[in-house]
N, C-alpha and C. Protein backbone atom coordinates (compact mmCIF):
# COMPACT_ATOMS: atom_id res chain seq x y z
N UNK A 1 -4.91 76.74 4.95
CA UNK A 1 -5.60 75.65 5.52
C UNK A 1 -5.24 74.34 4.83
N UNK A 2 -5.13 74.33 3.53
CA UNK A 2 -4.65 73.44 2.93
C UNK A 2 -2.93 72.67 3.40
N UNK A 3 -2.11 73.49 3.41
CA UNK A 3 -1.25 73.19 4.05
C UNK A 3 -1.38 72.79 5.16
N UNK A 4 -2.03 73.01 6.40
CA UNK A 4 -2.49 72.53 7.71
C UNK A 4 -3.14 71.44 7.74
N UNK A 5 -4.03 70.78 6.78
CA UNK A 5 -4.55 69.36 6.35
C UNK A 5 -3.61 68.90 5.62
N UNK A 6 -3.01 68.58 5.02
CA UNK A 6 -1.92 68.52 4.44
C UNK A 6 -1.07 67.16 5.59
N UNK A 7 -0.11 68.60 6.05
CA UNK A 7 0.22 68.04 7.57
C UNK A 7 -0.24 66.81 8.65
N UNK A 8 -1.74 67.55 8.44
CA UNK A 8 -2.11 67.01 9.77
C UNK A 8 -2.27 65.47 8.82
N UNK A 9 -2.45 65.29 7.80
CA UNK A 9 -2.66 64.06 6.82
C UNK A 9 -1.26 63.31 7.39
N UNK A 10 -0.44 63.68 6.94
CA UNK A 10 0.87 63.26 6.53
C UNK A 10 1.47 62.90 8.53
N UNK A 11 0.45 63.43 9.11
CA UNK A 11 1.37 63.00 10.69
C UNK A 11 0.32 61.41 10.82
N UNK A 12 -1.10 61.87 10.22
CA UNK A 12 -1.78 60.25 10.60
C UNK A 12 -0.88 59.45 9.60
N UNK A 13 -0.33 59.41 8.66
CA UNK A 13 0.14 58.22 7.87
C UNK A 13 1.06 58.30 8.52
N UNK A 14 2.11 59.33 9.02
CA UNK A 14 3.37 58.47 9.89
C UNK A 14 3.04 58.22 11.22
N UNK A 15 1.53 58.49 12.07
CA UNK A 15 1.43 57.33 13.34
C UNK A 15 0.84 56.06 12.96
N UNK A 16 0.34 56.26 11.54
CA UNK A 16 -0.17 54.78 11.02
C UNK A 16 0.92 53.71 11.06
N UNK A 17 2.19 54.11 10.05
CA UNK A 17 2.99 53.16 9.68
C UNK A 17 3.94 52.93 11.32
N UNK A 18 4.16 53.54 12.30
CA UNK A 18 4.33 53.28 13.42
C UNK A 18 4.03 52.40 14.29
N UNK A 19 2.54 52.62 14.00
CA UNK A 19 1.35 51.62 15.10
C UNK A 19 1.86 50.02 13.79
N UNK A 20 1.86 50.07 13.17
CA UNK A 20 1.57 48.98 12.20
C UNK A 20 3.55 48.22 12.28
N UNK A 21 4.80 49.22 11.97
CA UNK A 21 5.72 48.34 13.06
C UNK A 21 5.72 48.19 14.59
N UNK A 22 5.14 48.54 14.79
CA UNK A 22 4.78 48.27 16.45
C UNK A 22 4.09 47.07 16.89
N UNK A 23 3.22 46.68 15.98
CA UNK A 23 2.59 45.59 15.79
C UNK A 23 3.69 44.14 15.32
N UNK A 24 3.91 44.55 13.89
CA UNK A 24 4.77 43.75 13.50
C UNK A 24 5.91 42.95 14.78
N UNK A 25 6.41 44.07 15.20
CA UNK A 25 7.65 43.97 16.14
C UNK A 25 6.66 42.55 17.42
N UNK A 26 5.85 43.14 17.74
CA UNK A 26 5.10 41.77 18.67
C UNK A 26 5.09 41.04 18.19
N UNK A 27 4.71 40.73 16.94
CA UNK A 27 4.53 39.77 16.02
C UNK A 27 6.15 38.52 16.05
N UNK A 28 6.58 39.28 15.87
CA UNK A 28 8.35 38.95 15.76
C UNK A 28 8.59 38.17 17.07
N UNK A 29 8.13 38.66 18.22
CA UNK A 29 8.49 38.03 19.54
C UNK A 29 8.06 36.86 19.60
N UNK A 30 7.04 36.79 19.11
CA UNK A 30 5.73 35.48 19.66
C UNK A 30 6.67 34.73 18.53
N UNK A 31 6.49 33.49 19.81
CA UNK A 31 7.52 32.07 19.23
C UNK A 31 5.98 31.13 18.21
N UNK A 32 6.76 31.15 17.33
CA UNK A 32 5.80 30.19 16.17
C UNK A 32 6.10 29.03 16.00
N UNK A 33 4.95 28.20 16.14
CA UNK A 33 5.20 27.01 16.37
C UNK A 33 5.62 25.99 14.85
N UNK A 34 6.46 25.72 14.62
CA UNK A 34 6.66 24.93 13.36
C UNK A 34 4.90 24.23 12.66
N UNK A 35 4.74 24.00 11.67
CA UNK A 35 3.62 23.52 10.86
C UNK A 35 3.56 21.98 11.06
N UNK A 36 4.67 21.31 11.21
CA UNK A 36 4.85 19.83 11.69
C UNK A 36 4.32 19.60 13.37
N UNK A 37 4.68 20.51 13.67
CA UNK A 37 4.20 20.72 15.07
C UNK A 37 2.65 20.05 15.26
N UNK A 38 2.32 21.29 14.57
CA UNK A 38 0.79 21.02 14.92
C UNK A 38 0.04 20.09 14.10
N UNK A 39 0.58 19.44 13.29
CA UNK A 39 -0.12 18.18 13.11
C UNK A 39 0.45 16.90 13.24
N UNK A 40 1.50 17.24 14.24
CA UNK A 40 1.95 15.82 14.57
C UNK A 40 1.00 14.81 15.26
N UNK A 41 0.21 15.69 16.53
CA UNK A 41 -0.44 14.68 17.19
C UNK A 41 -1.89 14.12 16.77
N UNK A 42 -2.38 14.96 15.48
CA UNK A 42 -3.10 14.36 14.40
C UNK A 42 -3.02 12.88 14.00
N UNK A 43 -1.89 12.79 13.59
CA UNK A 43 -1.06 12.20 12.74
C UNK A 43 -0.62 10.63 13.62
N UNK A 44 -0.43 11.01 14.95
CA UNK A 44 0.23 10.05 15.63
C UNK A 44 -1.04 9.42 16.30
N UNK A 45 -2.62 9.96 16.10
CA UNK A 45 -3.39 9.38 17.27
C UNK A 45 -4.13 8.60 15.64
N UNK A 46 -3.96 8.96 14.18
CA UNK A 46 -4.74 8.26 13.58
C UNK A 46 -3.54 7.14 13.30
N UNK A 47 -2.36 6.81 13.64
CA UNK A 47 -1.42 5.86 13.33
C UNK A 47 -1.85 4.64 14.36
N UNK A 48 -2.15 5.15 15.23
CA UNK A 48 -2.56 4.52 16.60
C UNK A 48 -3.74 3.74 16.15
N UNK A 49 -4.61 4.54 15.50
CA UNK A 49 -5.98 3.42 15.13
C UNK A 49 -6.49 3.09 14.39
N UNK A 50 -4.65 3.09 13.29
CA UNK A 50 -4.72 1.97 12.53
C UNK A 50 -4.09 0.89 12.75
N UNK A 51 -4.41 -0.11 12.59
CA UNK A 51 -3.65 -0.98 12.79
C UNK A 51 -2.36 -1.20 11.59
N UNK A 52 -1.32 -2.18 12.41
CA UNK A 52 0.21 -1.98 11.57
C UNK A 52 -0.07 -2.48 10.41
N UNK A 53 0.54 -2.76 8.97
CA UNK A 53 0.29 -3.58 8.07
C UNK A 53 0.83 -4.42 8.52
N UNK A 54 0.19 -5.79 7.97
CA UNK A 54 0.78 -7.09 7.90
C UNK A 54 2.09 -7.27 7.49
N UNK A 55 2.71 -8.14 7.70
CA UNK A 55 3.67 -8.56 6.45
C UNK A 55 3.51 -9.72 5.46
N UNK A 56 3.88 -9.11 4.23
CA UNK A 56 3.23 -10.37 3.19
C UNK A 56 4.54 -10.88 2.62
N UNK A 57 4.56 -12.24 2.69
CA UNK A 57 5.43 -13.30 2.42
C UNK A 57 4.99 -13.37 0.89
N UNK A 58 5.91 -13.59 -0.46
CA UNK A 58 5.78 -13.89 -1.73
C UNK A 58 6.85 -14.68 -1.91
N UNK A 59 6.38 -15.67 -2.57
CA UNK A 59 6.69 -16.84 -3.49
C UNK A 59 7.41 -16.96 -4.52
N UNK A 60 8.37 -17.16 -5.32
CA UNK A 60 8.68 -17.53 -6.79
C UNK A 60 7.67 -18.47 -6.99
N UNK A 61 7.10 -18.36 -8.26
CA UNK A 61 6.30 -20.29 -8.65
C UNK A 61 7.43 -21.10 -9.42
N UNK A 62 7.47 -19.88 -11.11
CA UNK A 62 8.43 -20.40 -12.35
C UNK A 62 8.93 -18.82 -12.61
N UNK A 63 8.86 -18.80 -14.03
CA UNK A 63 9.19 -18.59 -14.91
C UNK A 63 11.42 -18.03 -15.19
N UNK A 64 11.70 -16.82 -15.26
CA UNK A 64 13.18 -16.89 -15.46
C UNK A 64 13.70 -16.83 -14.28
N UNK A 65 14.68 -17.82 -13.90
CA UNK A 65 15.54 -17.99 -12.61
C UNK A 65 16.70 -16.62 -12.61
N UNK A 66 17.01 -16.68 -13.66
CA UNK A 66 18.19 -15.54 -13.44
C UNK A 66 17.32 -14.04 -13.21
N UNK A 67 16.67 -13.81 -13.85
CA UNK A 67 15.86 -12.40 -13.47
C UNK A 67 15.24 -12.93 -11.67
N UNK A 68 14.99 -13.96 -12.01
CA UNK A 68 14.70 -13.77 -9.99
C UNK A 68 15.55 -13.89 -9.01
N UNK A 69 16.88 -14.09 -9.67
CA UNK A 69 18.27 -13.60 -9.03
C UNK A 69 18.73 -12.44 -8.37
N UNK A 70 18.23 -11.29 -9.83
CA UNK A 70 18.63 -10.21 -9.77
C UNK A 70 17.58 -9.77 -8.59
N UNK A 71 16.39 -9.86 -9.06
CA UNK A 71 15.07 -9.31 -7.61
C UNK A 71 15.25 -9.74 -6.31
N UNK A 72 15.98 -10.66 -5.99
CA UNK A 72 16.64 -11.21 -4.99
C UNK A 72 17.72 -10.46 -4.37
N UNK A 73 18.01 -10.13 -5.28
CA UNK A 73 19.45 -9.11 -5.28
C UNK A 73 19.07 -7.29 -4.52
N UNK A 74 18.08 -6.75 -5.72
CA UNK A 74 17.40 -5.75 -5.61
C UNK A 74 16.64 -5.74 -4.32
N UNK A 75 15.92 -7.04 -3.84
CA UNK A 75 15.48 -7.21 -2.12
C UNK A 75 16.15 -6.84 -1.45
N UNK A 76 17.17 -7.88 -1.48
CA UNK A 76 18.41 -7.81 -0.43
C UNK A 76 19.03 -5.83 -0.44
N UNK A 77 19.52 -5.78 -1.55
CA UNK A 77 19.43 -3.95 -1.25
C UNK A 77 18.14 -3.18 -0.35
N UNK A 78 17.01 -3.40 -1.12
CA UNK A 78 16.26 -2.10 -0.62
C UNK A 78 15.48 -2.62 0.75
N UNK A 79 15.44 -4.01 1.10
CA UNK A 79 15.03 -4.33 2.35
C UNK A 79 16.19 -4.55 3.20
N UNK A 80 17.15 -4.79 3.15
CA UNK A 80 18.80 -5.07 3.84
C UNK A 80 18.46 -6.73 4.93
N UNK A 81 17.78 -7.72 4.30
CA UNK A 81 17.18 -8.98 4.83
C UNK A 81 17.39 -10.25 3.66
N UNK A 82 17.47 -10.97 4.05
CA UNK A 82 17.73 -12.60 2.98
C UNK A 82 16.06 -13.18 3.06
N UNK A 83 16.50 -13.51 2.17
CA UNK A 83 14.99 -14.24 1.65
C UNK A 83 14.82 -15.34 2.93
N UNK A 84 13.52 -15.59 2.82
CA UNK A 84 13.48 -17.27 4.21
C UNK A 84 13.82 -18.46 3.27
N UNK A 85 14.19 -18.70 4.18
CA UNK A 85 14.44 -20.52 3.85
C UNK A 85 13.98 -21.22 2.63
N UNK A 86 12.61 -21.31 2.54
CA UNK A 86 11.91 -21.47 1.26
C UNK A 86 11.97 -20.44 0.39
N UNK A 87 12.85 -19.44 0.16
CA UNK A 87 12.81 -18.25 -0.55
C UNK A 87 12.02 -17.42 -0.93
N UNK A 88 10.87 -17.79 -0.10
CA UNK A 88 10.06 -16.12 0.16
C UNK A 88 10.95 -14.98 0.47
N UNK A 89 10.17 -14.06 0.08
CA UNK A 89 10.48 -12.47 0.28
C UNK A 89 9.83 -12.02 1.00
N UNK A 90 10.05 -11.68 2.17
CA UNK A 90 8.99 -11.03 3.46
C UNK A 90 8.98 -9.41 3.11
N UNK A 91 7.88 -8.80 2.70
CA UNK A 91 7.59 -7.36 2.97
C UNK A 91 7.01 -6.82 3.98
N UNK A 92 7.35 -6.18 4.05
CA UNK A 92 6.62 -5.28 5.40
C UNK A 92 5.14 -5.16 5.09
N UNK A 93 4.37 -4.93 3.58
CA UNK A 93 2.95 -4.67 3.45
C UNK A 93 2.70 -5.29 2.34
N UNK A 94 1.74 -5.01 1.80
CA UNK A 94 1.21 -5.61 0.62
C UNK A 94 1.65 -4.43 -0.21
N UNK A 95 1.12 -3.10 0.09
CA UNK A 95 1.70 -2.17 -1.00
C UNK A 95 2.59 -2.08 -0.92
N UNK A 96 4.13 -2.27 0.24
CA UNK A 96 5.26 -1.95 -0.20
C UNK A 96 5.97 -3.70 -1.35
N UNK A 97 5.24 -4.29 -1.31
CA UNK A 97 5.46 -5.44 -2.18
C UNK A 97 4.98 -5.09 -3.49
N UNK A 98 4.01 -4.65 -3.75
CA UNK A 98 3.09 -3.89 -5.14
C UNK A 98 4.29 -2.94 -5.62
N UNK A 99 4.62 -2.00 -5.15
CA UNK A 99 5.75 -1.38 -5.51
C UNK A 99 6.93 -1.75 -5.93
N UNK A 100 7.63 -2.51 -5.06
CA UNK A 100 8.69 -3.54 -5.08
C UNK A 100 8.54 -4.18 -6.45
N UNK A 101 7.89 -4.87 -6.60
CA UNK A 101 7.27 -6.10 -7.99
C UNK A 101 6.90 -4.94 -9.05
N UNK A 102 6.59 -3.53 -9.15
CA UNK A 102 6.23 -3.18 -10.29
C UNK A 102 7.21 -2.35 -10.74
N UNK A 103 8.30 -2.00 -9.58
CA UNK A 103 9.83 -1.26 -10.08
C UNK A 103 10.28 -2.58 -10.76
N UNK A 104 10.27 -3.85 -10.43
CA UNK A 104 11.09 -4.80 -11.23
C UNK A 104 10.62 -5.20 -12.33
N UNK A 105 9.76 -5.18 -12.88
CA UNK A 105 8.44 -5.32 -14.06
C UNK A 105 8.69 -4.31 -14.84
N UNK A 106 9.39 -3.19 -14.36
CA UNK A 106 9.32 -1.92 -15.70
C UNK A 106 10.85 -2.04 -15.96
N UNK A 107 11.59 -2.89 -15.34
CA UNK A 107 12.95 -3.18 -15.67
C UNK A 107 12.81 -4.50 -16.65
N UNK A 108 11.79 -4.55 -16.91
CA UNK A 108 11.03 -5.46 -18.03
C UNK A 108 11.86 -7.02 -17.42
N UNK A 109 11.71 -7.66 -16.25
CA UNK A 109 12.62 -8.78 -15.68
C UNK A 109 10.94 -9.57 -15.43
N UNK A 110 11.37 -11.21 -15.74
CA UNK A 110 10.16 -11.74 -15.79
C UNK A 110 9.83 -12.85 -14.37
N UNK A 111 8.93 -12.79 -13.98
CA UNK A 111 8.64 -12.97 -12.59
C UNK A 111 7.21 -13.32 -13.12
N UNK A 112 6.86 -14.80 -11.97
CA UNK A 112 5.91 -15.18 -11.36
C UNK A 112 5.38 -15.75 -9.75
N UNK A 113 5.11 -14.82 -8.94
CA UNK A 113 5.27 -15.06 -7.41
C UNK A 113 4.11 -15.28 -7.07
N UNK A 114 3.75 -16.12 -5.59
CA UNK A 114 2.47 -15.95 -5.12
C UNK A 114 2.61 -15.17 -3.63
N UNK A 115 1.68 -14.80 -3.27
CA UNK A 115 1.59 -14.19 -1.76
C UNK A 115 1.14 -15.68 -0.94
N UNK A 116 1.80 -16.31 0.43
CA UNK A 116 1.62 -16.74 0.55
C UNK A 116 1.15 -16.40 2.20
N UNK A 117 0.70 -17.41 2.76
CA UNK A 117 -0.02 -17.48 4.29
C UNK A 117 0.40 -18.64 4.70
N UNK A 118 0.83 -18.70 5.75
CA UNK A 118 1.48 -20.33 6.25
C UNK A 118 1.31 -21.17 5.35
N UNK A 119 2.42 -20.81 4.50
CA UNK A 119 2.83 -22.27 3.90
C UNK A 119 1.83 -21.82 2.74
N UNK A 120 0.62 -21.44 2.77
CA UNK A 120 -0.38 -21.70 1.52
C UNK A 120 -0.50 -20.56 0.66
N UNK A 121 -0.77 -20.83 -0.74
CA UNK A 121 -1.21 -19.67 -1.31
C UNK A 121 -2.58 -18.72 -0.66
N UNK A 122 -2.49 -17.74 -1.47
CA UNK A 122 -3.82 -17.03 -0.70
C UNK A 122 -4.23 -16.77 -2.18
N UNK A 123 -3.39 -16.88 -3.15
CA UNK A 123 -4.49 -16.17 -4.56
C UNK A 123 -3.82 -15.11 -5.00
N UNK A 124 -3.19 -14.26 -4.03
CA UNK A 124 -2.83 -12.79 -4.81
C UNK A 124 -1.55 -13.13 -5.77
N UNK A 125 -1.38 -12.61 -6.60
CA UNK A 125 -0.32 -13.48 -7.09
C UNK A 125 0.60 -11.93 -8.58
N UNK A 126 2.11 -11.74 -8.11
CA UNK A 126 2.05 -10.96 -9.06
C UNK A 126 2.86 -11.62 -10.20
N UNK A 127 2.69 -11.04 -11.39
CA UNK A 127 3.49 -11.67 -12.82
C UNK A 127 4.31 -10.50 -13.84
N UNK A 128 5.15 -10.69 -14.36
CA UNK A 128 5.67 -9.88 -15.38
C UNK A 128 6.06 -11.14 -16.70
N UNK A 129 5.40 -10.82 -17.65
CA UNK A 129 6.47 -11.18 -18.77
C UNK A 129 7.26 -10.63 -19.78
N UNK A 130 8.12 -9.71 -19.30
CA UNK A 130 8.82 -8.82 -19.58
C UNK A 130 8.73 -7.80 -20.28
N UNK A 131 7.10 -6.97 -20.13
CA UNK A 131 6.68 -6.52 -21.13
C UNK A 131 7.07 -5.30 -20.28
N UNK A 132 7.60 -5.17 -19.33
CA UNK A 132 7.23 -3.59 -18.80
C UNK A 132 5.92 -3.54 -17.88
N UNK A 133 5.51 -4.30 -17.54
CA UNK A 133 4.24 -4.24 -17.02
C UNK A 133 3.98 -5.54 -15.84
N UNK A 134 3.80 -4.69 -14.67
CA UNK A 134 3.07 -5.94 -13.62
C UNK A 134 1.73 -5.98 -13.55
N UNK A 135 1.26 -7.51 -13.62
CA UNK A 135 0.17 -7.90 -13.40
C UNK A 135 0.06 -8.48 -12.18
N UNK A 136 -1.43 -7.98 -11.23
CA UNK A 136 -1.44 -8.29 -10.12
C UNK A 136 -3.28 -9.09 -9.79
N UNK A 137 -3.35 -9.99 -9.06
CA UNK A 137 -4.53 -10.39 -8.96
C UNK A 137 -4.70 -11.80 -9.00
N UNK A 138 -5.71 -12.59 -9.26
CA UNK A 138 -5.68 -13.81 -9.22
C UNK A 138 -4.82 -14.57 -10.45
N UNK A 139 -4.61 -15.94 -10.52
CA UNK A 139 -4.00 -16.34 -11.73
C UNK A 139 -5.13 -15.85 -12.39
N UNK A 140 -6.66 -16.29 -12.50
CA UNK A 140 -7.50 -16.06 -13.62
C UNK A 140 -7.34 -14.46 -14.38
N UNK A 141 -7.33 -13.48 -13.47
CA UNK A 141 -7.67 -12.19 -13.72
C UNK A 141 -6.40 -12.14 -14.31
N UNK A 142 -5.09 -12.04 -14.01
CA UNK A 142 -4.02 -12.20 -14.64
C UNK A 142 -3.63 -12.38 -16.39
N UNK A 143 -4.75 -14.07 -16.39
CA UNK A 143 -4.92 -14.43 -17.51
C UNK A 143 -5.38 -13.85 -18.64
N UNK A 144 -6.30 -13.31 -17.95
CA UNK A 144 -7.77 -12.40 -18.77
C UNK A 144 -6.81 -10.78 -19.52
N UNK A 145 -5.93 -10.42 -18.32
CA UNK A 145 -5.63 -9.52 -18.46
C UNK A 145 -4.64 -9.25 -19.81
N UNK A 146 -3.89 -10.52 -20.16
CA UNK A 146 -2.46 -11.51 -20.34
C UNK A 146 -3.74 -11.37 -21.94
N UNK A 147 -4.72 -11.72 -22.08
CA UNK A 147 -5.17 -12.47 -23.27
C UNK A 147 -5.83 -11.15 -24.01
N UNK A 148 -6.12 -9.91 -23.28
CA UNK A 148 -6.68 -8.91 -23.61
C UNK A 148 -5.26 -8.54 -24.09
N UNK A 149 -3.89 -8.18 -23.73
CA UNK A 149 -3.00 -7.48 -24.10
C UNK A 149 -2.85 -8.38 -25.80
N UNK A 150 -3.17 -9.74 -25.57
CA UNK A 150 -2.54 -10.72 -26.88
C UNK A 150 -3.79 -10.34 -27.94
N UNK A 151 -4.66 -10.21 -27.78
CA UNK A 151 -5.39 -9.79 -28.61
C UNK A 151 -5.67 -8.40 -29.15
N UNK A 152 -4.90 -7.25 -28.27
CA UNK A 152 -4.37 -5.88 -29.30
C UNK A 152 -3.32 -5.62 -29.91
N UNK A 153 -2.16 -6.85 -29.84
CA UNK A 153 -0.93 -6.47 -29.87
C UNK A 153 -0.02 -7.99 -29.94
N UNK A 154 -0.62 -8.93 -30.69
CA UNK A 154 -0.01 -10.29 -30.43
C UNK A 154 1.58 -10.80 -30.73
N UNK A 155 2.30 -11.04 -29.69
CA UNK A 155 3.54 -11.01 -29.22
C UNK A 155 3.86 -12.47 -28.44
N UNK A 156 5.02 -12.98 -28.96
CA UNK A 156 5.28 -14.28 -28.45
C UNK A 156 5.43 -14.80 -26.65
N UNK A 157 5.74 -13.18 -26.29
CA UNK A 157 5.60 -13.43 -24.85
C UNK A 157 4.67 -13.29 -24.27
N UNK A 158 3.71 -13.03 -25.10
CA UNK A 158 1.89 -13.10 -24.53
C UNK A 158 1.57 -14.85 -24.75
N UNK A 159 2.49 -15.27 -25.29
CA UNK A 159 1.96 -16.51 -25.74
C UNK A 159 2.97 -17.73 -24.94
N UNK A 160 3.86 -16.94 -24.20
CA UNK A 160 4.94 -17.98 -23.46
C UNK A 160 4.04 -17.85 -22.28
N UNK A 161 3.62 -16.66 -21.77
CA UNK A 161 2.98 -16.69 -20.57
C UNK A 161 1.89 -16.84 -19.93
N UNK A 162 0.88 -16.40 -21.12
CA UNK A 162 0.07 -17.48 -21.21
C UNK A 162 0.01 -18.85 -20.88
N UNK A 163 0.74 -19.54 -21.25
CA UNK A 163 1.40 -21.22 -21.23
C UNK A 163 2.05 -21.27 -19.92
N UNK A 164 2.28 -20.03 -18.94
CA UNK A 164 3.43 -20.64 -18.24
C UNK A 164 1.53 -20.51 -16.80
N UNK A 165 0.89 -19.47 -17.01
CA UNK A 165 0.26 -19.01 -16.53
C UNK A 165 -0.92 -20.29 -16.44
N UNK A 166 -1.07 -21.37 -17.37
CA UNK A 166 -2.31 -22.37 -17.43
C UNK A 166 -1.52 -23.63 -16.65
N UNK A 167 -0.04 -23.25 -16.43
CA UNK A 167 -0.06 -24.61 -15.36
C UNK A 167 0.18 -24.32 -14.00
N UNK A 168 -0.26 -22.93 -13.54
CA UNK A 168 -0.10 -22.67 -12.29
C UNK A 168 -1.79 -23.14 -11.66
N UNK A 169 -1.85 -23.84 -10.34
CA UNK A 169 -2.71 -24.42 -10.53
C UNK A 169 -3.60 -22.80 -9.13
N UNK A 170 -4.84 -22.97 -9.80
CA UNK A 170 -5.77 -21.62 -9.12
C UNK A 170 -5.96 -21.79 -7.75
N UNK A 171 -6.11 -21.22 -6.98
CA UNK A 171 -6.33 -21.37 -5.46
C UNK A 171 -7.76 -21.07 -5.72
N UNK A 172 -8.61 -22.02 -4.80
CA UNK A 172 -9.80 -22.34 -4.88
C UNK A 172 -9.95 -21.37 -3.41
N UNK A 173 -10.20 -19.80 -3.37
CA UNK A 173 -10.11 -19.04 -2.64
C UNK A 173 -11.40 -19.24 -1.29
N UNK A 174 -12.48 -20.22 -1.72
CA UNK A 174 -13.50 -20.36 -0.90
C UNK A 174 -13.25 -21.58 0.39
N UNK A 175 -12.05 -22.38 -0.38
CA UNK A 175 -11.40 -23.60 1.06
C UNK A 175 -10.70 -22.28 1.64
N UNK A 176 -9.93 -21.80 0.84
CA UNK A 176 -8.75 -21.02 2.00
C UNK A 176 -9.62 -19.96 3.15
N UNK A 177 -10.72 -19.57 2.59
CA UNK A 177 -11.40 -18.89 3.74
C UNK A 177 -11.87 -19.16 4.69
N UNK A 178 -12.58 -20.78 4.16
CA UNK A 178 -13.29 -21.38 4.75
C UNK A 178 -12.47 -21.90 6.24
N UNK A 179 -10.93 -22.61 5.71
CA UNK A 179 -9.70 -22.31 6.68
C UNK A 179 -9.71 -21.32 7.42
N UNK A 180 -9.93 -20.06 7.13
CA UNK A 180 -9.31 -19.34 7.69
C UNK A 180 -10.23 -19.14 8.58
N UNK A 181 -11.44 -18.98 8.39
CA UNK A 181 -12.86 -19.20 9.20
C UNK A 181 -13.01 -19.93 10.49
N UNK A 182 -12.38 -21.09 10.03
CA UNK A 182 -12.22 -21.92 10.94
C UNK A 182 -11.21 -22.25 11.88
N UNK A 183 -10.68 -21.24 11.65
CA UNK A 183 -9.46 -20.84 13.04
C UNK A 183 -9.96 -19.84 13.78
N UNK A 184 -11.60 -19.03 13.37
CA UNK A 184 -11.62 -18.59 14.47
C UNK A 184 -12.28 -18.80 15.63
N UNK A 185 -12.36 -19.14 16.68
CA UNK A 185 -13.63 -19.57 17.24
C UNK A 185 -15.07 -18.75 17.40
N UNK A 186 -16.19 -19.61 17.35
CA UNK A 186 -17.52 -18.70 17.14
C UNK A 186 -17.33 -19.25 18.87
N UNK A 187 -18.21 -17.78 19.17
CA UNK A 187 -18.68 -17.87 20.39
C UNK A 187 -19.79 -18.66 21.12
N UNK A 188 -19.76 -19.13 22.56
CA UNK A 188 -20.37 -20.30 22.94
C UNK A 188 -22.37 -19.91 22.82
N UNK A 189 -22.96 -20.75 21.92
CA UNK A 189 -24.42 -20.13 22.36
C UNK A 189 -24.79 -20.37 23.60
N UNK A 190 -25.56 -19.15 24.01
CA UNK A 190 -25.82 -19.00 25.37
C UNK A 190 -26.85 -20.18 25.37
N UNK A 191 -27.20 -20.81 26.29
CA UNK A 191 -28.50 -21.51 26.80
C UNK A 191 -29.94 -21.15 26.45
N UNK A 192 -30.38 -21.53 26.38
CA UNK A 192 -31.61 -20.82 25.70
C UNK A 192 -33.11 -20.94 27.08
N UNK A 193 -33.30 -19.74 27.08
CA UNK A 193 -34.08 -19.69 28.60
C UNK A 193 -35.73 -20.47 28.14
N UNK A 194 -35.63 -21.09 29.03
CA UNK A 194 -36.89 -21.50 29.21
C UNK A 194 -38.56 -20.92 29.29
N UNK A 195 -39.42 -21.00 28.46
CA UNK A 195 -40.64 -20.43 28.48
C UNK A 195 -41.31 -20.30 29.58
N UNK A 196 -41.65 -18.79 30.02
CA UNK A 196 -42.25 -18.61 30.97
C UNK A 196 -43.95 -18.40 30.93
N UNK A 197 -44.42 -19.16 31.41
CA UNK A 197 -46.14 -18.50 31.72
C UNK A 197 -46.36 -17.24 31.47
N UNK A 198 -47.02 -17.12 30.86
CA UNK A 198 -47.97 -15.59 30.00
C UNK A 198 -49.24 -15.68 30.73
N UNK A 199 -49.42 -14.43 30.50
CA UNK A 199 -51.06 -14.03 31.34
C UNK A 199 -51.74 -15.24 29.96
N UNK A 200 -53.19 -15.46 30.39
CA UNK A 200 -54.22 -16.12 30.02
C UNK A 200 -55.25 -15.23 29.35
């Protein structure tokens, strides 16, 4: 009897492993859809409602002409475009400019730019003084940032840039809004309805 269970064991494990490539084998047929597939149209309906980035125009103000040669240079490569007229640098975004300005900053090259808006500053403003390091933000915050490094670690180019940094003059960020405010139009107030008789 033992031998007869045995058997009869050994025929369920070989209709097991049967049923189980039998399976497999369907498995094999059915067309699979790539993983890009299925989250492409994810992907393409939240692109949709975002809106595009801007493009942000930056400035030279001062500091080394020949290092803003080379970044000029390094533009012209990784964007394949010439600076405008006034030698702004047009980026496609603000972060692909953040990037841009902080690969050239760890090439320790010294730069002071502003982001500009027709013609005007807006405030954002990035800096290197060749420390390896971009600073990004207002001139003030810049400063602050500039005077915290000089006071753990005091270094003559904390102290050139500093100096180069107190004659850039601050964008008084509350006109430029106030500008900007005022390009848009407020809507017309409606008329204002006339008081009607109330019960008594």
């Amino acid at each position: 009897m033992t031998k007869a269970n045995t058997q009869k064991h050994k025929d369920q494990l070989e209709a097991q492993r049967r049923a189980n490539e039998a399976i497999q084998a369907q498995e094999a047929k059915k067309p699979v859809l790539p993983q890009e597939n299925l989250t492409q149209p994810d992907k393409k309906k939240s692109e949709a409602d975002e809106p595009a980035p801007e493009p942000v125009s930056i400035r030279k103000l001062s500091i080394n002409d020949d290092d803003w040669l080379k970044i000029v240079d390094q533009f012209k490569l990784k964007y394949g475009q010439e600076p405008e007229e006034d030698g702004s640098l047009v980026f496609p975004s603000q972060e692909s400019a953040i990037e841009f300005f902080t690969d050239q900053a760890s090439q320790k090259r010294e730069f002071l730019a502003q982001q500009m808006r027709d013609g005007k500053p807006t405030g954002f403003t990035v800096f290197s003084c060749g420390d390896g390091t971009l600073y990004q933000g207002t001139v003030e915050e810049i400063k602050s940032a500039i005077e915290l490094a000089n006071k753990a670690n005091p270094q003559p180019l904390y102290t050139k840039a500093l100096k180069a940094l107190s004659e850039i003059p601050s964008v008084n960020q509350t006109n430029s809004m106030r500008d900007a405010l005022g390009t848009i139009k407020s809507p017309e107030p409606e008329p204002e309805a006339e008081p009607q008789p109330g019960p008594r």
